[in-house]
N, C-alpha and C. Protein backbone atom coordinates (compact mmCIF):
# COMPACT_ATOMS: atom_id res chain seq x y z
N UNK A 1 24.95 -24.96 11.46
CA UNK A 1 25.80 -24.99 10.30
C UNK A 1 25.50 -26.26 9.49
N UNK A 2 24.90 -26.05 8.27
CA UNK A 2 24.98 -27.18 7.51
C UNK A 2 26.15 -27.74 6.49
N UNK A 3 27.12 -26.80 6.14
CA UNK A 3 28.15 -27.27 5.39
C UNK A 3 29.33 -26.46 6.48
N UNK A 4 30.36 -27.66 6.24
CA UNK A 4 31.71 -27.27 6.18
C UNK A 4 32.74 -25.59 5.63
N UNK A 5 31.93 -25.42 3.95
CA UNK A 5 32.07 -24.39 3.62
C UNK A 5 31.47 -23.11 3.98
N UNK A 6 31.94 -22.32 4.41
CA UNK A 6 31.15 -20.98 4.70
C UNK A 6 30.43 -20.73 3.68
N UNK A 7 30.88 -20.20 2.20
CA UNK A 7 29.98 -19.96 1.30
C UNK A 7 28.80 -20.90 0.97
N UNK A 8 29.19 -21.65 0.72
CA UNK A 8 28.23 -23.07 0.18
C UNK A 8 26.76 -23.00 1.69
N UNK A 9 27.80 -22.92 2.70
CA UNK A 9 26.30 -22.53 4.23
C UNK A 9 25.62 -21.76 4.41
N UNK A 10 26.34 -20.31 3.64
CA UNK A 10 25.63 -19.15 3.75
C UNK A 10 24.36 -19.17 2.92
N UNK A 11 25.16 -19.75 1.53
CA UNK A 11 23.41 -19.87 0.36
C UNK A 11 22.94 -20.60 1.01
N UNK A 12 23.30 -21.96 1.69
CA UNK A 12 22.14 -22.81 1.81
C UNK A 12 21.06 -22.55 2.84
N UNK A 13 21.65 -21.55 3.81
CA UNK A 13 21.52 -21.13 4.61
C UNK A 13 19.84 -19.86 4.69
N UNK A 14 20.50 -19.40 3.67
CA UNK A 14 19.77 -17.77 3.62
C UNK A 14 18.46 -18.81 2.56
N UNK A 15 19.08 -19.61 1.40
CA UNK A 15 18.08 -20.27 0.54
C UNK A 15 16.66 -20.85 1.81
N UNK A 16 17.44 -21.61 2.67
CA UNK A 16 16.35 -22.05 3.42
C UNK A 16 15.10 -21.35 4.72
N UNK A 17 15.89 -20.25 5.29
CA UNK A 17 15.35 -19.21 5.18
C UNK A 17 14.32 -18.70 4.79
N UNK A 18 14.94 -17.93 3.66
CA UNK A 18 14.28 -17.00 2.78
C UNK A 18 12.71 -18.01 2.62
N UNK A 19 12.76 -19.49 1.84
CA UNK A 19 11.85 -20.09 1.58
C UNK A 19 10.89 -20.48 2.78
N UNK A 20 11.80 -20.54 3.85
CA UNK A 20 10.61 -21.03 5.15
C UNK A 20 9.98 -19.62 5.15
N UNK A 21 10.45 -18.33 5.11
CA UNK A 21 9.77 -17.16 5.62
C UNK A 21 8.62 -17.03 4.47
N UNK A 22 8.97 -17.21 3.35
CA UNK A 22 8.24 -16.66 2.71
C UNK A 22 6.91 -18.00 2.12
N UNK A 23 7.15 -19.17 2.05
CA UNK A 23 5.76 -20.29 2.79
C UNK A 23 4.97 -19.61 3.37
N UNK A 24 5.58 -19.04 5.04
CA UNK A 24 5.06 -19.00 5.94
C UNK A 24 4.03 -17.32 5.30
N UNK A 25 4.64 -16.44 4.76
CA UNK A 25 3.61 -15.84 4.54
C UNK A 25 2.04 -16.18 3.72
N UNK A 26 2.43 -16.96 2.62
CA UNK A 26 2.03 -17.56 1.47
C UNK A 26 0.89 -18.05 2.48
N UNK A 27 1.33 -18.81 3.62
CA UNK A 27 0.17 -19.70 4.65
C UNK A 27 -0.13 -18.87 5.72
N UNK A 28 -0.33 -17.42 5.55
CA UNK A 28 -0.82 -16.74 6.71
C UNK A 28 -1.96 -15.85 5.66
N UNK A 29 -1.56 -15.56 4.31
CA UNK A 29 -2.34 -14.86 3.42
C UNK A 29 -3.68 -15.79 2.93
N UNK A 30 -3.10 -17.36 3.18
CA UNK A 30 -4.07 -18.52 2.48
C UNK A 30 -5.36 -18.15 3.95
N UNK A 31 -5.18 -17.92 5.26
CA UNK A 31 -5.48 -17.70 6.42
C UNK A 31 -6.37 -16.22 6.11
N UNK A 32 -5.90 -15.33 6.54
CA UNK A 32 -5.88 -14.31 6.21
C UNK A 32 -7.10 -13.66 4.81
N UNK A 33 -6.29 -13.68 4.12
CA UNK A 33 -7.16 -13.76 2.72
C UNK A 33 -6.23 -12.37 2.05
N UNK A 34 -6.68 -12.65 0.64
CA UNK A 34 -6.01 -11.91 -0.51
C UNK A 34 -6.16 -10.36 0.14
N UNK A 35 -7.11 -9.65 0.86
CA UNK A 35 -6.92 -8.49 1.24
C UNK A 35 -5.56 -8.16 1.97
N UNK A 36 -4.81 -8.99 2.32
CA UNK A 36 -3.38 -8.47 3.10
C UNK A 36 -2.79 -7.73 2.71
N UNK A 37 -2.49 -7.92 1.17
CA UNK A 37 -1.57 -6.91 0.41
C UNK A 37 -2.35 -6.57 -1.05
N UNK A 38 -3.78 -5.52 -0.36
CA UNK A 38 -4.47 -5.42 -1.34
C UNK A 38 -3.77 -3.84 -1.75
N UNK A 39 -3.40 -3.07 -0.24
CA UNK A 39 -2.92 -1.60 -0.33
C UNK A 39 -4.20 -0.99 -0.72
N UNK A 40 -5.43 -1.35 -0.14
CA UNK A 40 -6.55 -0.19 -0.28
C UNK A 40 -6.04 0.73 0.60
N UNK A 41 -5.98 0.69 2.07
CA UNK A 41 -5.53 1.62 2.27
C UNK A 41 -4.14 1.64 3.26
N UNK A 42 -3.88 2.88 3.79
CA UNK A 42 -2.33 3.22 4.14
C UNK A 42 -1.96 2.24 4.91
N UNK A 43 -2.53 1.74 6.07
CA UNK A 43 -2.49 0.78 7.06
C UNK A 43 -2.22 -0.36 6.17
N UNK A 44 -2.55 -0.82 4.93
CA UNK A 44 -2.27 -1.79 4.15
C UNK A 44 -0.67 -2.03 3.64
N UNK A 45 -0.71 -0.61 2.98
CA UNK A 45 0.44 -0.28 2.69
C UNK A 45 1.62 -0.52 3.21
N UNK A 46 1.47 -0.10 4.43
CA UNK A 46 2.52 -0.36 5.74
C UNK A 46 2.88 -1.62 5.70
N UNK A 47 1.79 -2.57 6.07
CA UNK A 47 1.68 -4.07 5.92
C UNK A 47 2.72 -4.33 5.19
N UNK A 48 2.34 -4.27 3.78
CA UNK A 48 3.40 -4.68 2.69
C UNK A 48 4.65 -4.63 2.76
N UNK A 49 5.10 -3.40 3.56
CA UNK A 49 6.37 -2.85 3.71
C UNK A 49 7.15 -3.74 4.72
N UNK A 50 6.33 -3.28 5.44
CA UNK A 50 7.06 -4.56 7.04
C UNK A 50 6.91 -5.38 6.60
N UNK A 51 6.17 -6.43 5.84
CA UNK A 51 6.05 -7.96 5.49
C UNK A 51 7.36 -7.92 4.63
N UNK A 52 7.97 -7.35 3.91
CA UNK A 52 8.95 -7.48 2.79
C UNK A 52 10.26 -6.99 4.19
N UNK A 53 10.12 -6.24 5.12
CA UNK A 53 11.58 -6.32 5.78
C UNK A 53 11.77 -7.28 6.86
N UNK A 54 10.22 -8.02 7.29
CA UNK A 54 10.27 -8.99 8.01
C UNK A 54 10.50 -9.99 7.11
N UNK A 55 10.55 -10.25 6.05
CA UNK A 55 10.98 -11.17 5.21
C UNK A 55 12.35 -11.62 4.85
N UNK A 56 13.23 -10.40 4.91
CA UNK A 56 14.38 -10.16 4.81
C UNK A 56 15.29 -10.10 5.67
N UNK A 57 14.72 -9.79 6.69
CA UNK A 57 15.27 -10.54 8.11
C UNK A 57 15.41 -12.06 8.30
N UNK A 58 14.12 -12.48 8.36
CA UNK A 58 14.31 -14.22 8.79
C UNK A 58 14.99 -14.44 7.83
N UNK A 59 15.80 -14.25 6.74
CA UNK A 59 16.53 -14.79 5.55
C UNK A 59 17.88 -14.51 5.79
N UNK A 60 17.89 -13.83 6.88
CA UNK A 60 19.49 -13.41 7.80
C UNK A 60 19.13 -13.64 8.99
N UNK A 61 18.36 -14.86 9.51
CA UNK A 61 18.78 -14.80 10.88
C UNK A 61 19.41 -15.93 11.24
N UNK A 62 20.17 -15.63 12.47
CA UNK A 62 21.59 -16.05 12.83
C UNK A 62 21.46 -17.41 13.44
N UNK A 63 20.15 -17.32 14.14
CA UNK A 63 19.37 -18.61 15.52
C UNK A 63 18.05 -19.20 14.91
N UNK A 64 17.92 -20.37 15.44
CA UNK A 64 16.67 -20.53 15.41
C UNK A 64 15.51 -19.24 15.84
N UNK A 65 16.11 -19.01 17.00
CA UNK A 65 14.69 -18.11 17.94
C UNK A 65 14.29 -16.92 16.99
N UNK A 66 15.99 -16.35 16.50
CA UNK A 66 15.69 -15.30 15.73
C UNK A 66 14.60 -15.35 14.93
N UNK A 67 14.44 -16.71 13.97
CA UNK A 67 13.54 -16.95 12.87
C UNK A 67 12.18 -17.12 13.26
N UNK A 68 12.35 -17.76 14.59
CA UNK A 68 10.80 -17.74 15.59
C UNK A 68 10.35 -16.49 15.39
N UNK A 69 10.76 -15.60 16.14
CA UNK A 69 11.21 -14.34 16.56
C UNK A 69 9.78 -13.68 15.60
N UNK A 70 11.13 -13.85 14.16
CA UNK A 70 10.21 -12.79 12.92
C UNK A 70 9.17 -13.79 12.65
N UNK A 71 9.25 -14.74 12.81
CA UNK A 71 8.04 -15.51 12.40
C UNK A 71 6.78 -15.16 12.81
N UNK A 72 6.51 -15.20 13.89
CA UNK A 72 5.63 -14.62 15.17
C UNK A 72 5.27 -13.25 14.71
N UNK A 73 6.08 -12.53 14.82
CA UNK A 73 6.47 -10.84 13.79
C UNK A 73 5.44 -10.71 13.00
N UNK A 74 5.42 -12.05 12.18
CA UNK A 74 4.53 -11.26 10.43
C UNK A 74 3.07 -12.39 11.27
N UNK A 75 2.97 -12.73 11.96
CA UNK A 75 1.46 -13.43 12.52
C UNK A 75 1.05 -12.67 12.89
N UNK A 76 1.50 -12.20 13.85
CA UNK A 76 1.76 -10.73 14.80
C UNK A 76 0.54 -9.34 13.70
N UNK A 77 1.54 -9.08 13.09
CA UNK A 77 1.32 -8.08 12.28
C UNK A 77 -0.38 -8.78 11.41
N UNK A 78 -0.09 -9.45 10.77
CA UNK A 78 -1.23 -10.24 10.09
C UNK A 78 -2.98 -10.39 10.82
N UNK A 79 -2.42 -10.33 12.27
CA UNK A 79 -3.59 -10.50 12.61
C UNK A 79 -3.81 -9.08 13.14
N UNK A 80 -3.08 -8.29 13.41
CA UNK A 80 -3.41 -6.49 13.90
C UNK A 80 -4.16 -6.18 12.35
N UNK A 81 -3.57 -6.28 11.19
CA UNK A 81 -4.37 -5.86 10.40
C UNK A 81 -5.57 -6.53 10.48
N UNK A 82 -5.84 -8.11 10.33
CA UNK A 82 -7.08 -8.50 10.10
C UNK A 82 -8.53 -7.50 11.07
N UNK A 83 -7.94 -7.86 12.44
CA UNK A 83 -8.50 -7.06 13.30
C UNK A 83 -9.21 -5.65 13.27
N UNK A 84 -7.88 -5.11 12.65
CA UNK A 84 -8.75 -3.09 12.33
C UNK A 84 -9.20 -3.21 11.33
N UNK A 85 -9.20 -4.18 10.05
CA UNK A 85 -9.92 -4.25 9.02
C UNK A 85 -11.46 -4.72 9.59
N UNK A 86 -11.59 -5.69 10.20
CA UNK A 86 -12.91 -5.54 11.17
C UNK A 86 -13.20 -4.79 11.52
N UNK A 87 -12.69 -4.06 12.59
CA UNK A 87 -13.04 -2.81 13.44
C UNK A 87 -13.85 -1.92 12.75
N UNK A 88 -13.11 -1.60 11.50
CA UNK A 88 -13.25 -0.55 10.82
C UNK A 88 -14.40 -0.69 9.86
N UNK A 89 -14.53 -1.63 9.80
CA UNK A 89 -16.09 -1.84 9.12
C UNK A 89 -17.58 -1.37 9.75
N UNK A 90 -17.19 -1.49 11.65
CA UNK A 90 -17.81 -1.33 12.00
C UNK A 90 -18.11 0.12 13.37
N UNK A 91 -16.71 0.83 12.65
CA UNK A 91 -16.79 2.16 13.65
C UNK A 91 -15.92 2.88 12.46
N UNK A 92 -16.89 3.83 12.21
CA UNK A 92 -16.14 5.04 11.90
C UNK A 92 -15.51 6.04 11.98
N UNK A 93 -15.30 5.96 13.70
CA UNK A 93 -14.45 7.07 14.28
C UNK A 93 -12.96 6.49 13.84
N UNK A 94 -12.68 4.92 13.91
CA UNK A 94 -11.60 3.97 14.16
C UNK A 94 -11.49 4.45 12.44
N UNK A 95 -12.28 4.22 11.56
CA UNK A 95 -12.02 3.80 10.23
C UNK A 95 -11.55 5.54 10.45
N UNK A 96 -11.40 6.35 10.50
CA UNK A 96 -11.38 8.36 9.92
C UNK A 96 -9.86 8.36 10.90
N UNK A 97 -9.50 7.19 12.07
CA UNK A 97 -8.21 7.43 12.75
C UNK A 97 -7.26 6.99 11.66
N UNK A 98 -7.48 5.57 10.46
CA UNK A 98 -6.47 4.69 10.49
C UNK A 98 -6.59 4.71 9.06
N UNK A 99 -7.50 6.13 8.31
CA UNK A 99 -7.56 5.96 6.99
C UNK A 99 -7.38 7.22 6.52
N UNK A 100 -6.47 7.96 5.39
CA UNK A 100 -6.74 8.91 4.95
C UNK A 100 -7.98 8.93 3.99
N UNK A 101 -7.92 10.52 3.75
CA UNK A 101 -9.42 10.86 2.90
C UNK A 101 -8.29 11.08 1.44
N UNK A 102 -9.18 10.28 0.25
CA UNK A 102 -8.01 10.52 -0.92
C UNK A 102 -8.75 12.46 -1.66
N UNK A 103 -7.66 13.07 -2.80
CA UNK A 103 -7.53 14.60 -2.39
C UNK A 103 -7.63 14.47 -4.12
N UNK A 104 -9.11 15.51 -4.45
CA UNK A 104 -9.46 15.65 -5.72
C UNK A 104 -7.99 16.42 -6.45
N UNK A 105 -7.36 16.32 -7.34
CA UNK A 105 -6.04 17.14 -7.61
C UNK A 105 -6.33 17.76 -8.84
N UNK A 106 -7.43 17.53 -9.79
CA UNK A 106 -8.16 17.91 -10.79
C UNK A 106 -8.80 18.19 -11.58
N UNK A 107 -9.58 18.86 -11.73
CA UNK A 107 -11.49 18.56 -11.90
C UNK A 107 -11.37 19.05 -13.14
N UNK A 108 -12.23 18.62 -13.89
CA UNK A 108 -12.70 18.95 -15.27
C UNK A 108 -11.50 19.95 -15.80
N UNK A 109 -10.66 19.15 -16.38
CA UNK A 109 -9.53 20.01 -16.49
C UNK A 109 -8.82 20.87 -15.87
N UNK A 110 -9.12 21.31 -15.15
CA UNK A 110 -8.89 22.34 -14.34
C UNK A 110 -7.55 21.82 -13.22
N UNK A 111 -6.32 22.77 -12.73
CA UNK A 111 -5.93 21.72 -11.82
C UNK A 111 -5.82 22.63 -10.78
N UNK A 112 -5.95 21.76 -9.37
CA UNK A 112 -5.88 22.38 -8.11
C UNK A 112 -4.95 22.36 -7.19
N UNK A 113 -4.23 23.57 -7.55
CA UNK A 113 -3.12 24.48 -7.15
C UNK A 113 -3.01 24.11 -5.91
N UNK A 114 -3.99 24.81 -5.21
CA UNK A 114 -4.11 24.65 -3.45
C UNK A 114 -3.79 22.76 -3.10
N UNK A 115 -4.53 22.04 -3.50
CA UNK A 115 -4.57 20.71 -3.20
C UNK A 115 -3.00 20.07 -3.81
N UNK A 116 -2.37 20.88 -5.01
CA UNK A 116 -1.04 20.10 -5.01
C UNK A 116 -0.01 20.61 -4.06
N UNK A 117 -0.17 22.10 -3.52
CA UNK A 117 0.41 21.99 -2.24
C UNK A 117 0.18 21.89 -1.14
N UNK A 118 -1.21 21.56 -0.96
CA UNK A 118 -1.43 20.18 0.58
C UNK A 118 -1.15 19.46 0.60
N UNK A 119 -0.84 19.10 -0.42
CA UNK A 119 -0.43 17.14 -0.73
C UNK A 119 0.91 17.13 -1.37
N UNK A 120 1.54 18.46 -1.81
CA UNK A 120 3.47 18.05 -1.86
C UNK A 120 3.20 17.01 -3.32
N UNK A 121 2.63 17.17 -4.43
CA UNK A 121 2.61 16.91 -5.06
C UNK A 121 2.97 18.02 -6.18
N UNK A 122 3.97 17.54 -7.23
CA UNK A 122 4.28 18.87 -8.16
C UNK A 122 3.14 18.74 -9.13
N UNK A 123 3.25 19.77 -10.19
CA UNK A 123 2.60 19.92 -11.30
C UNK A 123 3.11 18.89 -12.30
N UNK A 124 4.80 18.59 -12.55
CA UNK A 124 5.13 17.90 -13.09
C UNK A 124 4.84 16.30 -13.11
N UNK A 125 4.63 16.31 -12.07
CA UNK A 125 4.55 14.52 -11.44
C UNK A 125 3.08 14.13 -12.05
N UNK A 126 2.22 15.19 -11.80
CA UNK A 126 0.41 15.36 -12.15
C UNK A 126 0.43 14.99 -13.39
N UNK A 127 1.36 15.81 -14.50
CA UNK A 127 1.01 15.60 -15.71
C UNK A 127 1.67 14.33 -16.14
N UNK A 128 2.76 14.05 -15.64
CA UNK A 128 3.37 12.57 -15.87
C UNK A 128 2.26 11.38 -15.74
N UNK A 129 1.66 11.58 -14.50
CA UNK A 129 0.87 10.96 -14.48
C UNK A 129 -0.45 10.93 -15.57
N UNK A 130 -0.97 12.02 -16.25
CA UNK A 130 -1.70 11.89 -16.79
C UNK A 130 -1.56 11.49 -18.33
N UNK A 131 0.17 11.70 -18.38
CA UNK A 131 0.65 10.74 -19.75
C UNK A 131 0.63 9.33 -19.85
N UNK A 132 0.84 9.08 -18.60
CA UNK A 132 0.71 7.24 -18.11
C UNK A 132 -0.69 7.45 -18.21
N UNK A 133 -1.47 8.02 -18.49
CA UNK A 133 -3.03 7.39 -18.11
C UNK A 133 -3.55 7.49 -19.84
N UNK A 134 -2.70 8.06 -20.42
CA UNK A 134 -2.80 8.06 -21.83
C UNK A 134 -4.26 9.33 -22.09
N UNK A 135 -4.12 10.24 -21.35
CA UNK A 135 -4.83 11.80 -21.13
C UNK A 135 -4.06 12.77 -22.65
N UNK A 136 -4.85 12.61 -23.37
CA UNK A 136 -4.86 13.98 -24.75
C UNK A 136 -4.60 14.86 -24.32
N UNK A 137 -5.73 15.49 -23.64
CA UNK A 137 -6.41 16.29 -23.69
C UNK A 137 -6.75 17.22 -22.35
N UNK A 138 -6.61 18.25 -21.60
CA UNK A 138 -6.62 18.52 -20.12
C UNK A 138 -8.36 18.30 -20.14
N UNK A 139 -9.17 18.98 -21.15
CA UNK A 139 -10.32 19.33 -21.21
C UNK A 139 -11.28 17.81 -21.08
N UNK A 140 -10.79 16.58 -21.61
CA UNK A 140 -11.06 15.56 -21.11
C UNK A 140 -10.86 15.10 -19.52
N UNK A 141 -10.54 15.57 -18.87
CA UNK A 141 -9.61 14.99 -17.61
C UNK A 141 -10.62 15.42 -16.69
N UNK A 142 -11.56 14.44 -16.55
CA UNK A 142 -12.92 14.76 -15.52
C UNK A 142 -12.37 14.89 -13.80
N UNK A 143 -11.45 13.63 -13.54
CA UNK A 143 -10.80 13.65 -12.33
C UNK A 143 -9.34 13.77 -11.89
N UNK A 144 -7.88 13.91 -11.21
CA UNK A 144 -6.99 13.19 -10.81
C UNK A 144 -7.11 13.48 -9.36
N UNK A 145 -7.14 11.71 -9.28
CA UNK A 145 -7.39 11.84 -7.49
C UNK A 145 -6.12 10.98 -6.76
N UNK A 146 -5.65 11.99 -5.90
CA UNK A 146 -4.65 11.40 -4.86
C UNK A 146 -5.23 10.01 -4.24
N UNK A 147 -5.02 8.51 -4.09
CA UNK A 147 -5.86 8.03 -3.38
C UNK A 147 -4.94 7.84 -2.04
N UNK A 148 -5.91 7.16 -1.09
CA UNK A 148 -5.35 6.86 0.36
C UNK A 148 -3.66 6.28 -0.02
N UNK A 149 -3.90 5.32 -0.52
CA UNK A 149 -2.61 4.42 -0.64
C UNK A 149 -1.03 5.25 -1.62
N UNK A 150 -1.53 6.71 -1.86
CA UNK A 150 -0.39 7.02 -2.35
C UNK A 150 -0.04 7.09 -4.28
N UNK A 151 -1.55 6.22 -4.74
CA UNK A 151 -1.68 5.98 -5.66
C UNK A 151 -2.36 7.21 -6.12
N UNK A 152 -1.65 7.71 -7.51
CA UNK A 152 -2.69 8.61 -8.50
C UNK A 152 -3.63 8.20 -9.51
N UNK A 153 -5.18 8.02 -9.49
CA UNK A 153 -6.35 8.15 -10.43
C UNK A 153 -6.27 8.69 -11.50
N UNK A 154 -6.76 8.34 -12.46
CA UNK A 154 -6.86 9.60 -13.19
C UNK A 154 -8.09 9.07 -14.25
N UNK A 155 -9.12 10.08 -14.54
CA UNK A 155 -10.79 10.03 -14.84
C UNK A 155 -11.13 10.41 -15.88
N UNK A 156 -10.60 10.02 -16.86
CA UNK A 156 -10.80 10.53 -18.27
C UNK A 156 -11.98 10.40 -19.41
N UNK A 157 -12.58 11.17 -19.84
CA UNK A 157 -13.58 11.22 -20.92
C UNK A 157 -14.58 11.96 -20.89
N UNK A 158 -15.53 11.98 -21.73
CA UNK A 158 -16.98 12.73 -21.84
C UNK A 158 -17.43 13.21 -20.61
N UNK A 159 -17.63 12.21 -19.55
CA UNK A 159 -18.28 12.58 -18.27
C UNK A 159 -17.69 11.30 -16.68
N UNK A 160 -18.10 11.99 -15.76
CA UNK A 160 -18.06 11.01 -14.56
C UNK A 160 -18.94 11.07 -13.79
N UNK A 161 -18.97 9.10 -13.30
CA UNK A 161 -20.10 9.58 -12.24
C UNK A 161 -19.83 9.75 -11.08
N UNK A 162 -20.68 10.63 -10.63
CA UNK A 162 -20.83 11.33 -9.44
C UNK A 162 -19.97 10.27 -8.40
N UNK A 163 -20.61 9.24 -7.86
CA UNK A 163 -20.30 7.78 -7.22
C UNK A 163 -18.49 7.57 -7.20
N UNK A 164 -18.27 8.23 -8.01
CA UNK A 164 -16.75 7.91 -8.35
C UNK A 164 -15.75 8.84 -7.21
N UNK A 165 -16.57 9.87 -7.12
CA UNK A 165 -16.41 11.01 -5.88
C UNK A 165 -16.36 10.95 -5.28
N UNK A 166 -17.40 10.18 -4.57
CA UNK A 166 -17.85 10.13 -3.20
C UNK A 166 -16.72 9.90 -2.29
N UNK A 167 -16.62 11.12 -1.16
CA UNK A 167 -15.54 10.79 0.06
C UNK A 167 -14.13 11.43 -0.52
N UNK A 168 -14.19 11.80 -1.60
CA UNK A 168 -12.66 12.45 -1.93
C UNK A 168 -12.94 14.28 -1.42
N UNK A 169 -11.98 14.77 -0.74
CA UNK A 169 -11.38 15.55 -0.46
C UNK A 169 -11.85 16.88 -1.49
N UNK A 170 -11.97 17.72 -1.35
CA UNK A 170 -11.62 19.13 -2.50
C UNK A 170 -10.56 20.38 -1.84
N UNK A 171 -9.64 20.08 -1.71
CA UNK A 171 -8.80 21.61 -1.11
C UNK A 171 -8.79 22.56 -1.68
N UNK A 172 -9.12 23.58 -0.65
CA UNK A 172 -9.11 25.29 -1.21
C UNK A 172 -10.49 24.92 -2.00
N UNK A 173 -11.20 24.02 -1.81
CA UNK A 173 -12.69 24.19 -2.41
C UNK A 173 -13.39 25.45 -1.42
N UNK A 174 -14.32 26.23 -1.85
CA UNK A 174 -15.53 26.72 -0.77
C UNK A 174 -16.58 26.04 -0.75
């Protein structure tokens, strides 16, 4: 307890906290490197997620140990990713366990029916998206690709290259 007042302890409390937890990420990412919370892929993603509720924890915890606790938590976590991000560079059975394949959703205008219901994606959401991408035109719309991370692409103009493809998905393709 640093103050007398409950309120006045609680901010100062959670303030000091919050700032040791979140240093401590700041100096595990300086470690680490900017790929932590790049969200290439899902395993990344995750990362992000748990880093923001392990964050929010040590900013409510009650004990020292507790704050150990999560501290350890996001090192913990920090270095499992660093690790399969290695791994995975160098086995591709590991990289096809811990990565989705991202899912072509629309080719040359055209959109794919089958692939928006493998992927639980509506028609509506598709075209939203292709208003955010500032898409005229369907007949322009070379790609929209589901990627790993949850994120929608979208490939607009005259032509695409091939390269841009590579490794995406086609459902209900033959």
């Amino acid at each position: 307890m640093f103050f007398d007042n409950t309120v006045l302890d609680a901010v100062a409390k959670g303030s000091l906290l919050s700032g040791l937890g979140l240093f401590w990420i700041i100096f595990l990412v300086r470690i680490v490197g900017l790929r932590s919370f790049s969200k290439m892929t899902n395993f990344d993603f995750v990362m992000t997620v748990a880093m923001g509720s392990l964050l929010a924890g040590a900013s409510q915890s009650k004990e020292w140990t507790g704050l150990l606790r999560t501290l350890t938590a996001m090192a913990s976590l920090f270095a499992v990713q660093y690790i399969v991000a290695a791994v995975r560079q160098k086995s591709s059975a590991l990289d096809d366990l811990v990565q989705n394949t991202p899912v072509l959703l629309m080719k040359d205008g055209l959109i794919n029916h089958a692939a928006l219901t493998a992927t639980r994606v509506r028609e509506e959401d598709l075209i939203a998206k292709l208003r955010e991408a500032n898409a005229l035109d369907f007949s322009q719309v070379r790609a929209v690709i589901l990627e790993t991370t949850g994120d929608i692409s979208v490939l607009h103009g005259p032509s695409v290259d091939d390269r841009l493809l590579q490794g995406v998905r086609e459902e209900g393709a033959a």
